[in-house]
Protein backbone atom coordinates (compact mmCIF):
# COMPACT_ATOMS: atom_id res chain seq x y z
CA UNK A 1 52.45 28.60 151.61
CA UNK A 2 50.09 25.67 150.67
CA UNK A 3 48.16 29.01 148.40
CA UNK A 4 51.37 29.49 146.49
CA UNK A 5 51.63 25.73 146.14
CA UNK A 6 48.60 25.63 144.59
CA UNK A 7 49.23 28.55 142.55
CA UNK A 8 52.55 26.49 141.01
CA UNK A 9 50.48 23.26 140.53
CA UNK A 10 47.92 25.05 138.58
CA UNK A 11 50.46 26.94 136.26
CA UNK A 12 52.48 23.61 135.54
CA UNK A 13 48.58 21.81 134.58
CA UNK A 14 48.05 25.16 132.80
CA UNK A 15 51.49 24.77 130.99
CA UNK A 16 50.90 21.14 130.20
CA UNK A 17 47.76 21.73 128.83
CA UNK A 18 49.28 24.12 126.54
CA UNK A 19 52.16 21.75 125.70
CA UNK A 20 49.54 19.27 124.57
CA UNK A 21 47.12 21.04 122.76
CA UNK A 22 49.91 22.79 120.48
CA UNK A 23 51.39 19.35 120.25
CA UNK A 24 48.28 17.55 119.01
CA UNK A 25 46.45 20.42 117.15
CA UNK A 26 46.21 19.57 113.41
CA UNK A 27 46.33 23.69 112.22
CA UNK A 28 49.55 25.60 112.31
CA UNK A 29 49.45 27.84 114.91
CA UNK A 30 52.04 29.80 117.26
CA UNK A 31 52.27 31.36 120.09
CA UNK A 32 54.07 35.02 120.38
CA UNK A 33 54.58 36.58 123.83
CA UNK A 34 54.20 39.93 125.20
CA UNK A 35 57.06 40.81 123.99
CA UNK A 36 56.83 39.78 120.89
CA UNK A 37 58.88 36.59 121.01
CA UNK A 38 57.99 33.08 119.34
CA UNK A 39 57.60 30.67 122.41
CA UNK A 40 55.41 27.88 121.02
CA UNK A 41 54.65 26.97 117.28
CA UNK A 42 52.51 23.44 116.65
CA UNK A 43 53.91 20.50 114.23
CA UNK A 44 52.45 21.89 110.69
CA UNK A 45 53.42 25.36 111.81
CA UNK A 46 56.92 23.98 111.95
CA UNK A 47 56.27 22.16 108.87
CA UNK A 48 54.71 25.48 106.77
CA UNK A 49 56.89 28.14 107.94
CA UNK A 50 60.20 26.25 108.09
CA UNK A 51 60.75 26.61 112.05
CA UNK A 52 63.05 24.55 114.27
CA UNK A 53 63.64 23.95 117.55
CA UNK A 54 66.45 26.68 118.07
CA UNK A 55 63.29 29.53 116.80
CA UNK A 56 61.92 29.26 120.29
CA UNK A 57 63.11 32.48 122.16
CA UNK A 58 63.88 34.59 119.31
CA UNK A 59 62.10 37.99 118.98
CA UNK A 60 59.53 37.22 116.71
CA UNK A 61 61.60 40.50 113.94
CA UNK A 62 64.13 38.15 113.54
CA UNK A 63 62.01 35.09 111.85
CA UNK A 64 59.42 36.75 110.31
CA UNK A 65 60.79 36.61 106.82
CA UNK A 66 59.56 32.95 107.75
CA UNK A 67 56.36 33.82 107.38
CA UNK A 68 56.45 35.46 103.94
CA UNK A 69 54.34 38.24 105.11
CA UNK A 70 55.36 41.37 105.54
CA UNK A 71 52.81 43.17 108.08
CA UNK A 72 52.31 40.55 110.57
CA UNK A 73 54.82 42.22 113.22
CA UNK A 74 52.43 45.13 112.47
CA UNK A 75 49.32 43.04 113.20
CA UNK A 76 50.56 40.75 115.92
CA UNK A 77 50.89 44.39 117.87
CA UNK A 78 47.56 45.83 117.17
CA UNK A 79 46.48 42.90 118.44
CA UNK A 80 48.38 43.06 121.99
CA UNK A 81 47.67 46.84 122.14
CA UNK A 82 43.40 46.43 121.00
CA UNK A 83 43.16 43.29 123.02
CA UNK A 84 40.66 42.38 120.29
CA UNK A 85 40.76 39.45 117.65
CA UNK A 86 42.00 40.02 114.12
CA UNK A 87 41.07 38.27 111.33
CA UNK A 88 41.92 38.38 107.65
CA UNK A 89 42.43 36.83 104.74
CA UNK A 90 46.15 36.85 103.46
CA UNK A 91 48.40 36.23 100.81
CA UNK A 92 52.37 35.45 101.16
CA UNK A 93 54.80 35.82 98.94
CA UNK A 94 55.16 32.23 97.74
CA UNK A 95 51.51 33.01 96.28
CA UNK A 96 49.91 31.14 99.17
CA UNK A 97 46.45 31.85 100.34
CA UNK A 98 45.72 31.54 104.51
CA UNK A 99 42.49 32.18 107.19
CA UNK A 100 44.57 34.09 109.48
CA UNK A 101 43.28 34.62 113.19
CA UNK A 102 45.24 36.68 115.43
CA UNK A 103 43.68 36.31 118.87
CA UNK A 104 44.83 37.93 122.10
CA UNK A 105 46.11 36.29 125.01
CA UNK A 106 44.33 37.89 128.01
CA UNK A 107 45.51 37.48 131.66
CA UNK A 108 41.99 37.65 132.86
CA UNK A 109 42.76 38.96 136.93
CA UNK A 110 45.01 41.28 135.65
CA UNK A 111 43.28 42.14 132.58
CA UNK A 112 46.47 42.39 130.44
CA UNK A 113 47.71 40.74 127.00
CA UNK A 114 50.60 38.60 127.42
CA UNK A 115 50.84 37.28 123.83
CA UNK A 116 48.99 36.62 121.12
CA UNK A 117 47.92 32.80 119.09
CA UNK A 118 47.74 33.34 115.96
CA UNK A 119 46.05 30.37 113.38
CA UNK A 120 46.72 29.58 109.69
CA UNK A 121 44.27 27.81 107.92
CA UNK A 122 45.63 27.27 104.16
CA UNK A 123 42.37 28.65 101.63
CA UNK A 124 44.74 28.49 98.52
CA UNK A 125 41.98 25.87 96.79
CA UNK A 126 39.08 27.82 97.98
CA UNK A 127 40.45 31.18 96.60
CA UNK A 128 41.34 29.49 93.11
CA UNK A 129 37.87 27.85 93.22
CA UNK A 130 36.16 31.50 93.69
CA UNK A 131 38.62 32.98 90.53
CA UNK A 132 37.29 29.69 88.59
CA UNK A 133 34.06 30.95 89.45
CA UNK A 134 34.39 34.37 89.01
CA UNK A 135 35.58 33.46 85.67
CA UNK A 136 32.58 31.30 84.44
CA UNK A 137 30.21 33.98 85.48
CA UNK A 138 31.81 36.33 83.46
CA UNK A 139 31.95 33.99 80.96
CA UNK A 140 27.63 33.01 81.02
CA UNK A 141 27.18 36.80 80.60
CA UNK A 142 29.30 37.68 77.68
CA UNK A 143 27.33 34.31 76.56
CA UNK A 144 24.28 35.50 77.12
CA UNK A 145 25.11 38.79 75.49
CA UNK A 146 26.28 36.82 72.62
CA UNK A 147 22.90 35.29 72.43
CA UNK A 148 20.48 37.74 72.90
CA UNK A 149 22.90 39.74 70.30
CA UNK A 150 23.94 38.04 67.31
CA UNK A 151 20.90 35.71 67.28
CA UNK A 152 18.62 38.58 67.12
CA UNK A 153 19.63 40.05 63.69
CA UNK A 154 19.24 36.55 61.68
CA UNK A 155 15.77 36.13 63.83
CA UNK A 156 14.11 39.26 62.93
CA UNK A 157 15.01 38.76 59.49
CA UNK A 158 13.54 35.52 59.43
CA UNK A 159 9.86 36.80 61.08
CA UNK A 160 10.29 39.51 58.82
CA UNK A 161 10.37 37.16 55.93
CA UNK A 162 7.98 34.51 57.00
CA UNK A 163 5.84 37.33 57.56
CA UNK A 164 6.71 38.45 53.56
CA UNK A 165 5.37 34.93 52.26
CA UNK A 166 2.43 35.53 53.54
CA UNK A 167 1.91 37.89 50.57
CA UNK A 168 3.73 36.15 47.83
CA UNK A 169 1.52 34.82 45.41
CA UNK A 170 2.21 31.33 43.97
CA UNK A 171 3.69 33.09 40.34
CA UNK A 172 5.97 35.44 42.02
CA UNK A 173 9.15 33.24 41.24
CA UNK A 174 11.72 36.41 41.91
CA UNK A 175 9.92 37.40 44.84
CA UNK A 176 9.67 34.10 46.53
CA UNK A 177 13.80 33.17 45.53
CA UNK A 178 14.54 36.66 47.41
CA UNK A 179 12.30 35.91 50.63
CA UNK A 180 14.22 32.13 50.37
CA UNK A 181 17.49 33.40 50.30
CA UNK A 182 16.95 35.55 53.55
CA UNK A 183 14.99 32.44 55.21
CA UNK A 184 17.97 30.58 54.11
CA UNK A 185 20.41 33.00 55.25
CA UNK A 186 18.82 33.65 58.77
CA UNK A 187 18.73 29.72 59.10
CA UNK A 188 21.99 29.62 58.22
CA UNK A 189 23.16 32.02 60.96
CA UNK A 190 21.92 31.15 63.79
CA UNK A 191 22.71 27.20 63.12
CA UNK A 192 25.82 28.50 62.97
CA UNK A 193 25.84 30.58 66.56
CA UNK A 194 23.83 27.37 68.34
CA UNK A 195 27.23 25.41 66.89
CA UNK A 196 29.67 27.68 68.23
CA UNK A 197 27.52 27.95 71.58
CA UNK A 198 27.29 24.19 72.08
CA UNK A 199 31.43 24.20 71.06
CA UNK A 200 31.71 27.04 74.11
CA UNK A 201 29.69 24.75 76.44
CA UNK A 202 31.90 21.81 75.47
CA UNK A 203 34.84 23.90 76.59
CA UNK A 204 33.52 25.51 79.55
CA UNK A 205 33.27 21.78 81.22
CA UNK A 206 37.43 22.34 81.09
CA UNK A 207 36.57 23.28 84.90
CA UNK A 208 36.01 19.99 86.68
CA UNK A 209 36.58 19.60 90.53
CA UNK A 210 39.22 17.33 90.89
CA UNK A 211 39.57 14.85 93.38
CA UNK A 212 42.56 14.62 95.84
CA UNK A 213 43.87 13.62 99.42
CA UNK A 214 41.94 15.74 101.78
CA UNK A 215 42.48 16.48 105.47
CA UNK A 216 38.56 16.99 106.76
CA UNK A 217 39.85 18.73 109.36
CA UNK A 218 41.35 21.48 107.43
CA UNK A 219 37.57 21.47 105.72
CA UNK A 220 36.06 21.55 108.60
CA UNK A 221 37.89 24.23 110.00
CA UNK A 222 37.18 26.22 106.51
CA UNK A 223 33.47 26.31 107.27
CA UNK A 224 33.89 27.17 110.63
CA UNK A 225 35.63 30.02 109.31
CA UNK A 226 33.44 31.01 106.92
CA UNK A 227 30.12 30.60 109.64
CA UNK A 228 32.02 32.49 111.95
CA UNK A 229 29.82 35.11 112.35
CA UNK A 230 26.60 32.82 112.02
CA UNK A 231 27.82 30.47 114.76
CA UNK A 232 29.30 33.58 117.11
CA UNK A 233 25.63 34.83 116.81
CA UNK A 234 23.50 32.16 117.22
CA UNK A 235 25.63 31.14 120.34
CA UNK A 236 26.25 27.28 118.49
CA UNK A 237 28.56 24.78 119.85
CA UNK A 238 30.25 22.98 116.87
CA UNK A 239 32.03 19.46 118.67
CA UNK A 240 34.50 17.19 116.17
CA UNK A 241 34.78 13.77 116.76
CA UNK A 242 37.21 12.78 113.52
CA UNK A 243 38.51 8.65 113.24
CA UNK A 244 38.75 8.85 109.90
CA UNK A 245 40.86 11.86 108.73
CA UNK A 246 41.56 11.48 105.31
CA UNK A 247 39.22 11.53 102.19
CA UNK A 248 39.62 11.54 98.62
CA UNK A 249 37.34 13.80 97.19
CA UNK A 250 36.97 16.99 95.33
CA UNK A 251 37.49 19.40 97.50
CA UNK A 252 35.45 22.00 96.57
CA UNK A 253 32.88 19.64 96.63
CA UNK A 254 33.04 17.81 100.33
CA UNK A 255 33.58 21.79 101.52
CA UNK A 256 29.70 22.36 99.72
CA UNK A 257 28.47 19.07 101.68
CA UNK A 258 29.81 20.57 105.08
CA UNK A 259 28.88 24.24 104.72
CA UNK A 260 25.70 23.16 104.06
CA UNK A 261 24.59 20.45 106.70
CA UNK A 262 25.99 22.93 109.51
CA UNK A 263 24.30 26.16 108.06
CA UNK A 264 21.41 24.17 108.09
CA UNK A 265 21.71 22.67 111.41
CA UNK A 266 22.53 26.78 112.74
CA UNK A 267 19.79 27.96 110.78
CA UNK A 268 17.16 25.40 112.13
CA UNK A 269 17.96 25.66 115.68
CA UNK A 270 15.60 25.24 118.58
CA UNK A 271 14.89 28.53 120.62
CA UNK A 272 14.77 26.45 123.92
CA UNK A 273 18.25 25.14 123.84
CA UNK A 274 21.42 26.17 122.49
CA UNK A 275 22.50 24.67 119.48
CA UNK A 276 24.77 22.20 119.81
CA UNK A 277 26.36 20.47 116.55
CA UNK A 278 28.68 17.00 116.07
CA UNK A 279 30.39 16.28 113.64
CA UNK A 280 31.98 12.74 113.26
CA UNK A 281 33.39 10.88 110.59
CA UNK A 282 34.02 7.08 110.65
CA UNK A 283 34.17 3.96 108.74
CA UNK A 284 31.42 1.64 107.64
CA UNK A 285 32.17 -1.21 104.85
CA UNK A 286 33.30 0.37 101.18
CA UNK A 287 31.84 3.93 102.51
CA UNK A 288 33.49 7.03 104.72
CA UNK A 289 30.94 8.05 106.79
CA UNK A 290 30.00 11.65 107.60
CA UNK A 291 27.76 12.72 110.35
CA UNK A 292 26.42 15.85 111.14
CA UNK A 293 23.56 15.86 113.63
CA UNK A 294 22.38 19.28 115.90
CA UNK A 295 19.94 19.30 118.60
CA UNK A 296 17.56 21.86 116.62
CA UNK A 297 13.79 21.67 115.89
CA UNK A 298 14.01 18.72 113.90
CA UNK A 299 11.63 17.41 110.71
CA UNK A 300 8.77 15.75 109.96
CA UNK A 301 9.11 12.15 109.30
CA UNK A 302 6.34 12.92 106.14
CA UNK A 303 9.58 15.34 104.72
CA UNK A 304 12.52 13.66 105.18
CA UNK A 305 12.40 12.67 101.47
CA UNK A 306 10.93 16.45 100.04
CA UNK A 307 14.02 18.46 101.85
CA UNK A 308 16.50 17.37 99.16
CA UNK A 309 13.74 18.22 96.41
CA UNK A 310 15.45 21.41 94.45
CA UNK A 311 13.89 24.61 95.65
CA UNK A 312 12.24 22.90 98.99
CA UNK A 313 11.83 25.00 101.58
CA UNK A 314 10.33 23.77 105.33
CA UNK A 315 7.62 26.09 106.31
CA UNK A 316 9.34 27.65 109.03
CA UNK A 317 12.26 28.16 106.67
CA UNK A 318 12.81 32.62 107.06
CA UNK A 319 15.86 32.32 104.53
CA UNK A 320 17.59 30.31 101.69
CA UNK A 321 16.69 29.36 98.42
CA UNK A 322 15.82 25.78 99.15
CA UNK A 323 19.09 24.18 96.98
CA UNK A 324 21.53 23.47 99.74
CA UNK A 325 19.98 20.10 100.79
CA UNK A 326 19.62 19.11 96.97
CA UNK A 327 23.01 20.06 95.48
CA UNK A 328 24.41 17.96 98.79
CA UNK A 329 22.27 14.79 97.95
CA UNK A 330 23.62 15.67 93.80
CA UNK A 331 27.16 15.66 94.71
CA UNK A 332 27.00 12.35 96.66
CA UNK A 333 24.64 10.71 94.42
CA UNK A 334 27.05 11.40 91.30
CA UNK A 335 30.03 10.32 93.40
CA UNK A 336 28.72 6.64 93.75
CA UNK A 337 27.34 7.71 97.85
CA UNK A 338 24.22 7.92 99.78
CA UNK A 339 22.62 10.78 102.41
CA UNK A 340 20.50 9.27 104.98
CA UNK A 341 18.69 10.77 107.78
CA UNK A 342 17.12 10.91 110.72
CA UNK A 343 15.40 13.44 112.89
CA UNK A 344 12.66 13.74 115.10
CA UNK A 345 10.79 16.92 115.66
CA UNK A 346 11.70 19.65 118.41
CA UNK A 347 14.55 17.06 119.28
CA UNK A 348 17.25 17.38 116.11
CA UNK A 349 18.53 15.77 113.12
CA UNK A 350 21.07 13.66 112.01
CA UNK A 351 22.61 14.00 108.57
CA UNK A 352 24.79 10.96 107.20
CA UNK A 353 26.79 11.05 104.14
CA UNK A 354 28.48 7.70 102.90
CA UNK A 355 30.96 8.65 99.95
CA UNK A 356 32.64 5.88 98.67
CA UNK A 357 36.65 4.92 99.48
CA UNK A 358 38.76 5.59 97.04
């Protein structure tokens, strides 16, 4: 008796665990059981997918119009069936973008799936900012076609006529108008193509990051996505300790500052520990504070300054083009902030980025 007392107490501090981590969790996420019916949903969830109170209990076929995406019954079963995690990137109806994780829940003595949670992280910005992206590279190389294209007519007609002079003698007046008139023409060109270029340029800086009200979480849980597979094999711990939540800012931009202080701190770990990185954010005077600080091999004191040169790379670096550290200290610097740090070797660094409140 006292075993199946015990065996109650720990499924009502297993429920209640439950109950408060869908109750606090800042993501939409739900909860489907085995047989495929909608037992828990979080607050956003709720919020994003229109649910109520009366949802809970229904068979997950009858609310999935809800969703606005059409295979998830399909997917929410593979997942059961697999007992393996699925992730993709999707696209609903209303033209909305979302991380979507489908992850089994596993009875672990009885080695069964009772259920799956399945997490929405909303990538709508990201995706546009990739298309913008996209765009402008396709953009630079019709550009650069442009250039090395119509500029190289007028060009080789003007070496071919400077080359002419040479030859003209001082009483030639015919020849020396005709060689002018090509000079002049050539001239004429390509101050013409450097006008339209610069007019191109002018227009190209249409596509400014724009700032808005930002959840970091959400960020934060962006990059995690997106180092999935870096964090999953380098065995990292990534810890959140969030008091200030949110931050105006562009958000392409704060999503560059975060991807790259955690790459870094995965990338620099310390063989004889595993990585372990915190991120905080907090409040200090005019200034939002972010921290990012890892237990990895740390840096020199005599290159705390050179990391954030462009194209630095620490000796031990086996990958990267040396930017990251540089764009991050660009991006704050033009936003009116500051990046300090401090590490110590074979101990870890701590990255701290003050961007100003808005």
């Amino acid at each position: 008796m006292p075993d199946k007392n015990q065996q109650i107490k720990d499924l009502i501090e297993h429920n209640d665990e439950l109950e408060n981590y869908f109750s606090n969790t800042i993501i939409p996420q739900l909860f489907v059981d085995g047989e495929l019916k909608l037992q828990k949903f979080t607050p956003p969830a709720m919020k994003q997918f229109s649910l109520s109170a009366h949802d809970i209990g229904k068979p997950i076929a009858d609310i999935k119009d809800n969703f606005r995406f059409p295979t998830i019954l399909d997917n929410i079963q593979h997942v059961i069936e697999s007992k393996k995690i699925l992730e993709k990137e999707i696209q609903t109806t209303d033209l909305r973008w979302y991380q979507m994780n489908i992850i089994p829940y596993v009875i672990m003595k009885q080695n069964t799936t009772d259920g799956v949670i399945i997490t929405f992280v909303e990538i709508t910005m990201r995706i546009n900012d990739l298309k913008e992206q996209e765009k402008m590279v396709a953009d630079h190389e019709i550009l650069l076609d442009t250039i090395s294209h119509d500029i190289k007519n007028p060009l080789a007609n003007l070496v071919f006529a400077i080359e002419l002079f040479k030859d003209v003698t001082p009483n030639d007046e015919k020849e020396f108008q005709s060689l002018l008139k090509i000079v002049d023409s050539a001239l004429t060109k390509m101050h013409k193509l450097i006008k339209e270029l610069t007019e191109v340029r002018k227009e190209e800086h249409k596509y400014k990051a724009q700032e808005e009200l930002l959840n970091f979480e959400h960020i934060l849980e962006d990059v995690r996505l997106t180092l999935n597979d870096n964090i999953i094999a380098a065995n990292a711990i990534i810890i959140s300790e969030i008091n200030i939540s949110e931050i105006t800012f562009s958000r392409r931009k704060l999503r560059t500052i975060v991807y790259n202080l955690i790459n870094n701190a995965i990338k620099f770990k310390s063989a004889e520990r595993q990585p372990k990185i915190i991120v905080t954010t907090s409040k200090e005077g005019d200034f939002t504070v972010i921290s990012v600080k890892d237990n990895g091999i740390g840096i020199d004191e005599s290159k705390l300054e050179a990391i954030f040169s462009k194209y630095y790379r620490l000796e031990n670096a086996i990958e990267g083009s040396g930017i990251g550290l540089y764009l991050v200290k660009e991006i704050v610097r033009n936003a009116g902030g500051k990046v300090l740090v401090e590490s110590q070797l074979n101990k870890g660094t701590d990255f701290q980025v003050y961007l100003k409140t808005a």
